[in-house]
N, C-alpha and C. Protein backbone atom coordinates (compact mmCIF):
# COMPACT_ATOMS: atom_id res chain seq x y z
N UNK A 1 -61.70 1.43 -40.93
CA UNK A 1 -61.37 2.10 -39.69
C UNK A 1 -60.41 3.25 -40.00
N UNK A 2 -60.65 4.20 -39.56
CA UNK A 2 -60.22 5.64 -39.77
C UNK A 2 -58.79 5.77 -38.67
N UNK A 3 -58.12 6.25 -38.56
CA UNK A 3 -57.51 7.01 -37.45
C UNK A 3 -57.00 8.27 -37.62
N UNK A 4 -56.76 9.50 -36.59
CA UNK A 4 -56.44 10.79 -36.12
C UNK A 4 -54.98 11.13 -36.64
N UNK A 5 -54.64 12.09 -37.23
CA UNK A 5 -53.17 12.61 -37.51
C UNK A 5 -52.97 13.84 -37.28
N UNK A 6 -52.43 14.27 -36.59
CA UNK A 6 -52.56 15.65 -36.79
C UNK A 6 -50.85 16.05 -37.10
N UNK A 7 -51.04 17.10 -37.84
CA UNK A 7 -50.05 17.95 -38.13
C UNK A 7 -49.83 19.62 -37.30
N UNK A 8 -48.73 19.30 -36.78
CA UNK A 8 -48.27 20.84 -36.10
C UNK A 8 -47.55 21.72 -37.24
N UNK A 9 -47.90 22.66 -37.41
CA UNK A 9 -46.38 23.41 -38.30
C UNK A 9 -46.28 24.65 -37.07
N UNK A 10 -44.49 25.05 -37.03
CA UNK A 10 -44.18 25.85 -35.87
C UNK A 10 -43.99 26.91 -36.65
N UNK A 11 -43.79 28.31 -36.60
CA UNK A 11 -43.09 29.24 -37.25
C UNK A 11 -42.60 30.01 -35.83
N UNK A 12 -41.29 30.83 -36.33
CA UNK A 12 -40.97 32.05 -35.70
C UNK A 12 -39.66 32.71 -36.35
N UNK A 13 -39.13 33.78 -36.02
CA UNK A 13 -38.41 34.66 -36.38
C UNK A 13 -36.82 34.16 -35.66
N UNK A 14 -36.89 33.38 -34.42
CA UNK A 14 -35.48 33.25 -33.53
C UNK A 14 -35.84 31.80 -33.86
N UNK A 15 -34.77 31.28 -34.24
CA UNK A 15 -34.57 29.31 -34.73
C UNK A 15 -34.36 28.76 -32.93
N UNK A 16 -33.91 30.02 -31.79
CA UNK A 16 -33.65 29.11 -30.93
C UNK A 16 -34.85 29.02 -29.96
N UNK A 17 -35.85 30.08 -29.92
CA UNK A 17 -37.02 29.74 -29.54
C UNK A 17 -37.89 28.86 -30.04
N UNK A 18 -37.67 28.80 -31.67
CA UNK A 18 -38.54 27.76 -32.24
C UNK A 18 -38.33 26.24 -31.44
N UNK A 19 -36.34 26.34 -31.54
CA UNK A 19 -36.03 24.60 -31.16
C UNK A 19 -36.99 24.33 -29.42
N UNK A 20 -36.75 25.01 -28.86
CA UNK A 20 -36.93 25.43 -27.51
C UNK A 20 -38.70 24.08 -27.57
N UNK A 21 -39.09 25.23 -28.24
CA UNK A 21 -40.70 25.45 -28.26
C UNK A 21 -41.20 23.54 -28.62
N UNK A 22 -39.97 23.10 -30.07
CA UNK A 22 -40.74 22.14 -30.72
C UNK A 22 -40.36 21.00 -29.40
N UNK A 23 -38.93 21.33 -28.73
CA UNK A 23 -38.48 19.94 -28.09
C UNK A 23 -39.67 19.85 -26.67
N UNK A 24 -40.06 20.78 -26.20
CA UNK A 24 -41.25 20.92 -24.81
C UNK A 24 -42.71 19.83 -26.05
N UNK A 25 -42.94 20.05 -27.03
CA UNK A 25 -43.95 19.60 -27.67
C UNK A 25 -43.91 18.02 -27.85
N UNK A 26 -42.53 18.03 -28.43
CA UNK A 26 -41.98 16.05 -28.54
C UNK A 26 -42.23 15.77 -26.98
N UNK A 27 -40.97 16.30 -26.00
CA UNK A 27 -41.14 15.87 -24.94
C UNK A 27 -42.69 15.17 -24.46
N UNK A 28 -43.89 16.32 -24.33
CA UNK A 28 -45.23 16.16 -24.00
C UNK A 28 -45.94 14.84 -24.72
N UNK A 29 -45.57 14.83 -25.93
CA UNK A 29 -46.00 13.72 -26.79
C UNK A 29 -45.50 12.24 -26.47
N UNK A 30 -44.02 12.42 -25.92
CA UNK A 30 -43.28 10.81 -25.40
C UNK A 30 -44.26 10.56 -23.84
N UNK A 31 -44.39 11.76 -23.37
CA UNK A 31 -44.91 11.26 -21.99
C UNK A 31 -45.88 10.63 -22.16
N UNK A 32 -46.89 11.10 -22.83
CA UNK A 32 -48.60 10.86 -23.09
C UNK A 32 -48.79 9.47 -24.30
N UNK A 33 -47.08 8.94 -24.61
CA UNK A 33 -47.51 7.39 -25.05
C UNK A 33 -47.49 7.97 -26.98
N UNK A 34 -47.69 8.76 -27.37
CA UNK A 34 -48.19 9.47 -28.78
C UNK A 34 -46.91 8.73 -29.77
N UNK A 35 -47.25 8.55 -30.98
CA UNK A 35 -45.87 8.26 -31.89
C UNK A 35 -46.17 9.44 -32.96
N UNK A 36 -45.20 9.74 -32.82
CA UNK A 36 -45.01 11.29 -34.03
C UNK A 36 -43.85 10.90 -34.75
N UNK A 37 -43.42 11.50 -35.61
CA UNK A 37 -42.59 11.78 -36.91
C UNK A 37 -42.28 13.21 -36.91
N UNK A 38 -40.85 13.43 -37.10
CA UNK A 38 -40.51 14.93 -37.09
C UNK A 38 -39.01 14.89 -35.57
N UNK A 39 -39.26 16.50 -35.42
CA UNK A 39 -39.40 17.68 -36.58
C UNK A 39 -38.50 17.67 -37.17
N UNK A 40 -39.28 17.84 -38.40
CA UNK A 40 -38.61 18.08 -39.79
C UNK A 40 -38.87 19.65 -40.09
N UNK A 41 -37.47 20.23 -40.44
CA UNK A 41 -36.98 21.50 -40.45
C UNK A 41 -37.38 22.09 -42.32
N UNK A 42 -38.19 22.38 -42.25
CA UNK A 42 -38.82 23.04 -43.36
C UNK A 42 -38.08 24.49 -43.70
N UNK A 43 -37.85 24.21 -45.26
CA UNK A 43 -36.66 26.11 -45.69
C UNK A 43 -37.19 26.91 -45.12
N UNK A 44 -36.24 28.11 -44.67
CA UNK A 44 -35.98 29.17 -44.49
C UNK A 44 -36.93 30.10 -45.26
N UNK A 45 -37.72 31.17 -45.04
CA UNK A 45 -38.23 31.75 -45.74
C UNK A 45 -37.30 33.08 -45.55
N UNK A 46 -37.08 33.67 -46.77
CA UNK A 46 -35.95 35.23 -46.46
C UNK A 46 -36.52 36.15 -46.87
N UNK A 47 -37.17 37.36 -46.48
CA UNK A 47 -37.56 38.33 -47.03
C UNK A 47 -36.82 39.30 -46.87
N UNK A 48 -36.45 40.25 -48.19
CA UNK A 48 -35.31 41.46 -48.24
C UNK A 48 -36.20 42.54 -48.50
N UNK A 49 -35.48 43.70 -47.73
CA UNK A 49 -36.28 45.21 -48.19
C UNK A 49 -35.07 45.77 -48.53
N UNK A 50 -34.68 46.93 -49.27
CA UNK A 50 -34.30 47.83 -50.13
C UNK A 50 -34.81 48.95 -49.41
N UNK A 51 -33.97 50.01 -48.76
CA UNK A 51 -34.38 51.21 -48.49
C UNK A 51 -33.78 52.58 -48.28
N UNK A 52 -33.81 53.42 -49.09
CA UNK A 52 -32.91 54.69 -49.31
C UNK A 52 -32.60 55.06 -48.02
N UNK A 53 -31.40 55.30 -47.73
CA UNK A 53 -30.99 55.65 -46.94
C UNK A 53 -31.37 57.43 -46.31
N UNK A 54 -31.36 58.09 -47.55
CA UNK A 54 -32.60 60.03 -46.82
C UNK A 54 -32.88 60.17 -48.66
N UNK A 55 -33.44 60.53 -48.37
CA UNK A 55 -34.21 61.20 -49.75
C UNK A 55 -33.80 62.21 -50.51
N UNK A 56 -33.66 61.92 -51.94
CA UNK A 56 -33.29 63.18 -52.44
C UNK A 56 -32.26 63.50 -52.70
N UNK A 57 -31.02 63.58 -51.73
CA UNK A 57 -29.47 64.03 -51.83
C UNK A 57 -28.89 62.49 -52.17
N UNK A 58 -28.85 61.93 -51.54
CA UNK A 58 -28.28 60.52 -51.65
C UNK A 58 -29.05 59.45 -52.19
N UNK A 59 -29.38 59.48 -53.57
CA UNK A 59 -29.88 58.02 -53.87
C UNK A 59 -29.43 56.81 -54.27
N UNK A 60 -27.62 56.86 -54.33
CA UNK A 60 -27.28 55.76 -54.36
C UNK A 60 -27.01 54.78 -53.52
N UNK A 61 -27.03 55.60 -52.22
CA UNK A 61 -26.75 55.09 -50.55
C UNK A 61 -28.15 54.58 -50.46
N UNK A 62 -27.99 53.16 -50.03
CA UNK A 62 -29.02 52.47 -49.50
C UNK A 62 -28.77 51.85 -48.81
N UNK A 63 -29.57 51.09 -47.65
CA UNK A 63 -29.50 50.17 -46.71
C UNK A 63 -30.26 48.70 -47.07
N UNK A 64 -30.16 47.65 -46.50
CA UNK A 64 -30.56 46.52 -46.82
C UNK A 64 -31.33 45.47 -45.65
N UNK A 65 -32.74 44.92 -45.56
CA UNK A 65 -32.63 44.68 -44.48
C UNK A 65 -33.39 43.45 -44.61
N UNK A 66 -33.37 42.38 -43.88
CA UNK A 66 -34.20 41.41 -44.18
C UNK A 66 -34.81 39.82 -43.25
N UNK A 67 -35.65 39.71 -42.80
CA UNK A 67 -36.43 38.54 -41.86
C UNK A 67 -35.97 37.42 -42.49
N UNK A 68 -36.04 36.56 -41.39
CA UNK A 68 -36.11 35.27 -41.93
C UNK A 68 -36.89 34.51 -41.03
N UNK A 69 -37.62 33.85 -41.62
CA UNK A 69 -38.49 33.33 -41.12
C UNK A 69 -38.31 31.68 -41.43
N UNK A 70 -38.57 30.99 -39.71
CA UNK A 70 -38.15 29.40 -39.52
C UNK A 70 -39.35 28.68 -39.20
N UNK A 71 -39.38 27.29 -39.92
CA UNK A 71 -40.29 26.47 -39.90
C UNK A 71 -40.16 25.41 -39.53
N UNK A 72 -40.91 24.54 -38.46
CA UNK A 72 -40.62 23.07 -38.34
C UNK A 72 -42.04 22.44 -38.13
N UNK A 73 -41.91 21.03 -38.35
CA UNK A 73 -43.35 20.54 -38.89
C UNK A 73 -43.22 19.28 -37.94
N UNK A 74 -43.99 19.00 -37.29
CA UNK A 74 -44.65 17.31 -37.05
C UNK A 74 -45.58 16.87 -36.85
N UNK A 75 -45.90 15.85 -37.22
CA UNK A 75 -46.54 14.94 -37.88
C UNK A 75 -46.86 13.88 -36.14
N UNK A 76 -47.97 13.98 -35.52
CA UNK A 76 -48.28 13.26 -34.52
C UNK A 76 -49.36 12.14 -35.31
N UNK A 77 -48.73 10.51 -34.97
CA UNK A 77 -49.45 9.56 -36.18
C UNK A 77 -50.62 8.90 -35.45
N UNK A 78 -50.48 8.78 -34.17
CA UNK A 78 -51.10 8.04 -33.45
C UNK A 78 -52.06 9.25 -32.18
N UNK A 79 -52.66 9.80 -32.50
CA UNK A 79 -53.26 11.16 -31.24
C UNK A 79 -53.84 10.44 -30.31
N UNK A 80 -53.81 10.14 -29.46
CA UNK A 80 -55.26 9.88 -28.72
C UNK A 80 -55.63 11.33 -27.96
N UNK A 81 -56.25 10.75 -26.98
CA UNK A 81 -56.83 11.92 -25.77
C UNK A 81 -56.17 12.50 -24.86
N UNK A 82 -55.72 11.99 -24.30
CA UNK A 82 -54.23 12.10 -23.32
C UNK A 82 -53.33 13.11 -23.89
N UNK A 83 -52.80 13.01 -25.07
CA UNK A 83 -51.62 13.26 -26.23
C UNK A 83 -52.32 15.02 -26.39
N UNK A 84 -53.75 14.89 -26.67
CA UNK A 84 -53.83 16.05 -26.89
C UNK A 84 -54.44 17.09 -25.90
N UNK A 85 -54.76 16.27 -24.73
CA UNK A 85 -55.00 17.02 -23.39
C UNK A 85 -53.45 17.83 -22.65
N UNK A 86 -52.41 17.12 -23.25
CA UNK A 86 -50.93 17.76 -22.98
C UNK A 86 -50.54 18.33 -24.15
N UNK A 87 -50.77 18.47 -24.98
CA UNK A 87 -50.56 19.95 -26.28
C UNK A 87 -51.55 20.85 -25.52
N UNK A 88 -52.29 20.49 -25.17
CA UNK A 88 -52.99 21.47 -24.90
C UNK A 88 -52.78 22.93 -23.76
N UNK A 89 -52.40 22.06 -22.72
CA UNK A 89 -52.00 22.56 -21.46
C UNK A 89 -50.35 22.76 -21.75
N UNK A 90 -49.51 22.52 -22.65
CA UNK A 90 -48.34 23.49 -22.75
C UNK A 90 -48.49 24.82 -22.93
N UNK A 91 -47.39 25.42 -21.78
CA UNK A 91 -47.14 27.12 -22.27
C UNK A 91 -46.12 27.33 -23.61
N UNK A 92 -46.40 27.48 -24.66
CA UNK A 92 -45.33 27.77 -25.51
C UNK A 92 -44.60 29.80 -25.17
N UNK A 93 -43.88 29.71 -26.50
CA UNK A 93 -43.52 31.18 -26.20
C UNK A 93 -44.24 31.72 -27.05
N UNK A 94 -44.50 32.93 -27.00
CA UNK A 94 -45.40 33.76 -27.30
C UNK A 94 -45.07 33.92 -29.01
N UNK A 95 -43.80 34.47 -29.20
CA UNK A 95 -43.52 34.61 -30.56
C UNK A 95 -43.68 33.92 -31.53
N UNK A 96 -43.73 32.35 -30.94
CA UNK A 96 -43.97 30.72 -31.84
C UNK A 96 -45.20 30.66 -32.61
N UNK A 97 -45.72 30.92 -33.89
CA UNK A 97 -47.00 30.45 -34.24
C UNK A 97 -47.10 29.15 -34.62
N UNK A 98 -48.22 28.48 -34.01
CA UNK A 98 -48.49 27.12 -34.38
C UNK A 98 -49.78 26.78 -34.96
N UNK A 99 -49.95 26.17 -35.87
CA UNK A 99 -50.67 25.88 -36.99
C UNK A 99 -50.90 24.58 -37.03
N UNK A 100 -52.21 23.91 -36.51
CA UNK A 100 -52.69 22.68 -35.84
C UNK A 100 -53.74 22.45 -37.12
N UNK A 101 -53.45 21.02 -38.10
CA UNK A 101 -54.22 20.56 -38.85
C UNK A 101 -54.12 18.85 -38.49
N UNK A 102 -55.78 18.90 -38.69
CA UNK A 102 -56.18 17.40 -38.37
C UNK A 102 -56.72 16.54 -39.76
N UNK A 103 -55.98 15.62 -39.72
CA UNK A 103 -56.09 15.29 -40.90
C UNK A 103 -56.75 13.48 -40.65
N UNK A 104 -57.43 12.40 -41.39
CA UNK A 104 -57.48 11.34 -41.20
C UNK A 104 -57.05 10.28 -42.20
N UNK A 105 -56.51 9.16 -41.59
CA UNK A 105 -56.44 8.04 -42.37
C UNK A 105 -56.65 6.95 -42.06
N UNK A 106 -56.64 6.29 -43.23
CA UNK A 106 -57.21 5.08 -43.39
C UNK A 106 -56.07 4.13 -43.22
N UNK A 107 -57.10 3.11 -42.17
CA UNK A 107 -56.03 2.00 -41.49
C UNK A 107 -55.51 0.95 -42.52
N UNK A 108 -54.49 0.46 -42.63
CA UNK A 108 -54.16 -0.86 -43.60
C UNK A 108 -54.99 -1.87 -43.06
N UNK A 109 -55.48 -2.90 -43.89
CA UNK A 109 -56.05 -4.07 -42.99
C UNK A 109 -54.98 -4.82 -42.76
């Protein structure tokens, strides 16, 4: 006997829209009966740019600038129908990308 897992991963640029976003998702999941695991706050991704400040006259003057990008992950263990008829029908925020993998396992006897 098989059962349903799915994995959410959240991303966004503001950590407080992300929190915002993941706690409306738990919330939906306690209503609808679901047992999940999480969120678990996955590193920081940092990306830096390097960029001359004008060209030519000044090349030791530079500016520095750089994203960071936030991740949180959960792990819904138990999905049924219900569980995912309310992921479904949440409004998240727009900026949040969410990344929905379904994965299966195998029951212990």
């Amino acid at each position: 006997m098989e059962r349903e897992k799915i994995r959410l991963k959240l991303k966004a640029y503001d950590h407080r829209v992300l929190d915002k976003s993941v706690s409306a998702i738990v919330d939906a999941i306690k209503r609808s009966g679901g047992n999940f695991i999480g969120p678990v706050p996955l590193p920081t991704k940092i990306k830096r740019y390097t960029v001359l400040r004008s060209p030519h006259v000044n090349k030791d003057s530079r500016e520095q600038f750089e994203t960071r990008i936030h991740t949180r992950m959960i792990d819904i263990v138990n999905a049924t129908g219900e569980t995912v008829d309310s992921l479904m029908k949440l409004d998240l925020a727009p900026e949040v990308d969410v990344e929905v993998r379904s994965m299966s396992q195998k029951a212990a006897k």
